[in-house]
Protein backbone atom coordinates (compact mmCIF):
# COMPACT_ATOMS: atom_id res chain seq x y z
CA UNK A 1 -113.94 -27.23 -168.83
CA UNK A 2 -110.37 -27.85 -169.92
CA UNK A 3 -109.44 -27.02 -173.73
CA UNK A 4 -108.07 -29.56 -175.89
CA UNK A 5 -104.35 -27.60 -175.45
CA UNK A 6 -104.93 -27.71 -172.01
CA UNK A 7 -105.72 -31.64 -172.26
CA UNK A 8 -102.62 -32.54 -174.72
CA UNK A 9 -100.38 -30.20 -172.23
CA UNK A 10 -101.64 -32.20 -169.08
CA UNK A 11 -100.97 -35.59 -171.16
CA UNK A 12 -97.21 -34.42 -172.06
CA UNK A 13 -96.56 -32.99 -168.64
CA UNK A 14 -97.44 -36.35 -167.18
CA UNK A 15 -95.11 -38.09 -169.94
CA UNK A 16 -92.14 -36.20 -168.97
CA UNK A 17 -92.22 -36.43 -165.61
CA UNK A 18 -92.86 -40.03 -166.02
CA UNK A 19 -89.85 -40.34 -168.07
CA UNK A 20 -88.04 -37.95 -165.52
CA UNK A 21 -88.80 -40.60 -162.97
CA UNK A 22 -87.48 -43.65 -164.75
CA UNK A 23 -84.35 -41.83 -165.39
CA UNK A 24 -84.14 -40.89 -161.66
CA UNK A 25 -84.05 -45.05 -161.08
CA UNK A 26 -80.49 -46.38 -159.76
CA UNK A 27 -78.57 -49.12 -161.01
CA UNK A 28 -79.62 -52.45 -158.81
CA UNK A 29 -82.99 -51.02 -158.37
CA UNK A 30 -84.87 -52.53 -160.74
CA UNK A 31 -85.88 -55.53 -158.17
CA UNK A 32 -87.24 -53.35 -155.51
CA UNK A 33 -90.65 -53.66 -154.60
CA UNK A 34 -93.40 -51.29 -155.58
CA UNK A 35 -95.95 -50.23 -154.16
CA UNK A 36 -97.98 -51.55 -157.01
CA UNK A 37 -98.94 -55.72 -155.43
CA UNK A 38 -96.66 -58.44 -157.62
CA UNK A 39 -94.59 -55.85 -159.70
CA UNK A 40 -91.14 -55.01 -159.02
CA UNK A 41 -89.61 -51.95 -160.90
CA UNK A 42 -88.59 -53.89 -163.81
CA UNK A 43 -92.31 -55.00 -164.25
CA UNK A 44 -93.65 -51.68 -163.97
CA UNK A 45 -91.83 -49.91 -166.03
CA UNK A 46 -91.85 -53.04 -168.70
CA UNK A 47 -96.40 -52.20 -168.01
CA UNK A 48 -95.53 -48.69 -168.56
CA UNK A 49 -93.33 -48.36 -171.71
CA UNK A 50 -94.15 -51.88 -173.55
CA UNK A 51 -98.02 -51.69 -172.74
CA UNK A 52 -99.38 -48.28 -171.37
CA UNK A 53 -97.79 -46.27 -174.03
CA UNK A 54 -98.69 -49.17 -176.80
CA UNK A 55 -102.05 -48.93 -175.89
CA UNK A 56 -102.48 -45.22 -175.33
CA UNK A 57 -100.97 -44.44 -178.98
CA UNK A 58 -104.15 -46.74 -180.07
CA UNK A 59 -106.93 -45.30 -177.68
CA UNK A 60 -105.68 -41.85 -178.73
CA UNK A 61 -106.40 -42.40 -182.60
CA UNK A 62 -110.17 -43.56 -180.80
CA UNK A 63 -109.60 -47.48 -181.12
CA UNK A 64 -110.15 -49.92 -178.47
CA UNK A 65 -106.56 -51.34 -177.37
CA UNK A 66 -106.27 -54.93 -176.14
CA UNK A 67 -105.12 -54.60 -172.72
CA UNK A 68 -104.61 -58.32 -172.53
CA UNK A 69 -101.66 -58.89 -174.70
CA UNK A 70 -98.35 -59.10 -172.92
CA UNK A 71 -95.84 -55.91 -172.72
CA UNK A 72 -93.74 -55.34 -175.97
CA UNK A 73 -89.37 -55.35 -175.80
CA UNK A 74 -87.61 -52.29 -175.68
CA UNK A 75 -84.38 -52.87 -174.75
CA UNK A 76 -82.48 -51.70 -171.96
CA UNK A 77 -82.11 -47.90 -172.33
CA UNK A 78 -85.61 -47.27 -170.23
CA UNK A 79 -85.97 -43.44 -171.00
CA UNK A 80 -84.45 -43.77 -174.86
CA UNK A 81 -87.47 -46.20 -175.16
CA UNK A 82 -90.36 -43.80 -173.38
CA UNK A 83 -89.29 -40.93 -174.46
CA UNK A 84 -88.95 -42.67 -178.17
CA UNK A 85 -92.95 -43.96 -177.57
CA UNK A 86 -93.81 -41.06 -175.57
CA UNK A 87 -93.40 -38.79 -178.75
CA UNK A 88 -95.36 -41.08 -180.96
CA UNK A 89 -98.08 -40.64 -178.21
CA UNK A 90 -98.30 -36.94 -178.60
CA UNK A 91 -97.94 -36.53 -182.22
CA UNK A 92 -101.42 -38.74 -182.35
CA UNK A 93 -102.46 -36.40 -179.64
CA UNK A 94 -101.57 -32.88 -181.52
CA UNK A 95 -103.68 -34.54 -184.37
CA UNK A 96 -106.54 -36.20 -182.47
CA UNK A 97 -110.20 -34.32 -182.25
CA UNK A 98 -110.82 -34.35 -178.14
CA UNK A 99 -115.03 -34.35 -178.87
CA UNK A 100 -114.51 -37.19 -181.17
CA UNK A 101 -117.16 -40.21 -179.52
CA UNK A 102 -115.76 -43.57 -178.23
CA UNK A 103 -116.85 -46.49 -176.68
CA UNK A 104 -115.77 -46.93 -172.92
CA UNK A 105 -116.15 -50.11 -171.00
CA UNK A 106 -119.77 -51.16 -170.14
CA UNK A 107 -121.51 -49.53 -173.06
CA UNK A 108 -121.96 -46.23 -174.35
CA UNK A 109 -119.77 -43.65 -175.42
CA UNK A 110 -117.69 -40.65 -174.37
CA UNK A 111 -115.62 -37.86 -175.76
CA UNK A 112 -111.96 -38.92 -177.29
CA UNK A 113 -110.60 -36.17 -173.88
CA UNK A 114 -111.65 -39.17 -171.85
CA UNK A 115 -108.44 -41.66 -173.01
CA UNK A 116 -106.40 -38.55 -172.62
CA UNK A 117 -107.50 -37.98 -169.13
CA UNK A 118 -107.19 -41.44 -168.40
CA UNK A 119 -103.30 -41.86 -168.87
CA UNK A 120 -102.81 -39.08 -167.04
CA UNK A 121 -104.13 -40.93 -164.31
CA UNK A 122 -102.17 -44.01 -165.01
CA UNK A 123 -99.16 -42.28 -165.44
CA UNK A 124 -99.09 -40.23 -162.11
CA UNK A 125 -100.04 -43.29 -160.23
CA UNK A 126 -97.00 -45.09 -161.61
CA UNK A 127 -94.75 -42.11 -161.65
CA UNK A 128 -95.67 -42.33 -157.88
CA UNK A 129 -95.02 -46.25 -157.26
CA UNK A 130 -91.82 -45.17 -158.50
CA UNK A 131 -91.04 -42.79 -156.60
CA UNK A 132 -92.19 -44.59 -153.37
CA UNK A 133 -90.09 -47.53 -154.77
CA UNK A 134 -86.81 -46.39 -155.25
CA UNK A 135 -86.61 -43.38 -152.75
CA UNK A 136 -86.26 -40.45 -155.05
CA UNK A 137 -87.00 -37.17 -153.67
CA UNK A 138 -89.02 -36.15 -157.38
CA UNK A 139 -90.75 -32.73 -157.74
CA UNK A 140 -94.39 -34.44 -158.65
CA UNK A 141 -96.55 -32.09 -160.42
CA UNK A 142 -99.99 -31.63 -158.17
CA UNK A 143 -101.78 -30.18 -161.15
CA UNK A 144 -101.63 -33.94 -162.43
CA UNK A 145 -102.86 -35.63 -159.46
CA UNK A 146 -105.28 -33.20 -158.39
CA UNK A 147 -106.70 -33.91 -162.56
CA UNK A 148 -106.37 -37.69 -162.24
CA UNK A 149 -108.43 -37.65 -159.33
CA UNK A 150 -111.07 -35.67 -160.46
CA UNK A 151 -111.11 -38.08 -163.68
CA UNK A 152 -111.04 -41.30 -161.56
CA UNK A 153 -113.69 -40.27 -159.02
CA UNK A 154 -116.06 -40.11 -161.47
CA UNK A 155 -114.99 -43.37 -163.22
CA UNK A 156 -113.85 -45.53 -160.87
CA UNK A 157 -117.02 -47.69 -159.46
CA UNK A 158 -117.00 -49.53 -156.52
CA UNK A 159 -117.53 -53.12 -158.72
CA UNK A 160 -114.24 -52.56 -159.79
CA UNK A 161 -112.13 -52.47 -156.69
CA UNK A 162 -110.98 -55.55 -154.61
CA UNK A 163 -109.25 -59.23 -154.72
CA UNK A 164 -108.68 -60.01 -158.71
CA UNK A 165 -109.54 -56.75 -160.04
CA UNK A 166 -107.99 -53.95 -161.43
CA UNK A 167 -107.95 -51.64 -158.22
CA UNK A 168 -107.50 -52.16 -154.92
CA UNK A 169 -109.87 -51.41 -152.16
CA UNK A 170 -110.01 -47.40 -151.09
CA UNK A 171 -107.59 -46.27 -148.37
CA UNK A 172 -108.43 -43.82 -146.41
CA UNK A 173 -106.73 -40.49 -146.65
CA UNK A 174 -107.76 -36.55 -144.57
CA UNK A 175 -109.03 -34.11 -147.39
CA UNK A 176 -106.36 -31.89 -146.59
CA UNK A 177 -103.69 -34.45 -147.33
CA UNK A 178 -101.45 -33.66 -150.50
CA UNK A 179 -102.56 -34.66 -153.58
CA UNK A 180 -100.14 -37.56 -154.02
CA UNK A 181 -101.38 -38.87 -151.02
CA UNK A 182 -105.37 -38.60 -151.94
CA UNK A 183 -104.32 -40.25 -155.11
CA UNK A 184 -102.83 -43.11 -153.84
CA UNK A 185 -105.66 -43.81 -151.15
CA UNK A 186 -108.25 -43.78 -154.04
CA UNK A 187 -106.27 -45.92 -156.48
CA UNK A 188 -105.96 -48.34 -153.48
CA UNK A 189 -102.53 -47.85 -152.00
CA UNK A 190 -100.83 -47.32 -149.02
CA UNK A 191 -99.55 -43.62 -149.21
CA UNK A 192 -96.95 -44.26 -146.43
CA UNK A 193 -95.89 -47.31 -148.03
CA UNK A 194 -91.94 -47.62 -147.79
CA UNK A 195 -90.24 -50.75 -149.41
CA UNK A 196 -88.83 -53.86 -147.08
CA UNK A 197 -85.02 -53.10 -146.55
């Protein structure tokens, strides 16, 4: 089982190397394609700083977030603005009792570790659409993937995969693939995915 240090580390080591990505984005990239369907790299890192990180400061003090009101401004420094809402994150984090029960979606309840678990998920799948997106050659931690995975497989059901939901259908991916790659698959994307030149 993974301590609540071990939890909040995990969440912060996802946060920086989220923010390590967007500051690894080049000027004129922010209309590529990603490999996220209908956002560009504007869009997803608009989802990630003015929405994600909103709602994860919320879910993190064990409230539900609305995940249906549109992305907060921030301005055009990208990685003043994460790293600004990233630290707001993990103070509520540091200060947060992991055991504390929650609601999830569907009914019932689960321990407060569950949100943090969850955005590390989120945030090394976009840290990855990123990547794919605009070409960088970014160390991505495994540790994070290899967590998010283990998360999502248990919390990911089929019902929610497919045209108008939230995740795509499965690709499939070898076992012995790296963890990136596994990742992707499950969350519903391409792993060889390269942009249209």
């Amino acid at each position: 089982m993974t301590s609540d240090n071990d939890t909040v580390a995990l969440v912060e080591r996802a946060l920086d190397q989220t923010a390590a990505v967007i500051g690894g984005i080049g000027a004129g990239q922010a209309t590529l394609a990603t490999p996220c369907p209908d956002w560009d790299v504007r869009a997803l890192v608009r989802h990630l700083i003015g929405q994600d990180l909103r709602n994860f400061i919320v879910s993190a003090r064990g409230e539900a977030a609305d995940w249906r009101a549109p992305a907060d401004g921030f301005g055009e420094d990208w990685v003043a603005a994460f790293r600004d809402r990233a630290g707001r994150l993990l103070e509520v984090w540091h200060a947060a009792d992991l055991d504390q029960p929650v609601a999830v979606p569907g009914g019932g309840q689960a321990p407060l570790r569950s949100r943090a678990d969850q955005q590390v998920a989120e945030l090394a799948v976009h840290g990855w659409d990123l990547v794919k997106a605009t070409g960088q050659e970014a160390d991505m931690d495994p540790r994070l993937a290899e967590h998010a995975l283990a998360w999502s497989r248990r919390m990911l059901r089929p019902e929610m995969r497919g045209p108008d939901r939230a995740f795509g259908v499965e690709v499939p991916v070898p076992p012995e693939a790296p963890a990136y790659d596994r990742l992707a698959g499950w969350f519903g994307r391409d792993p060889h995915w390269t942009p249209e030149r």
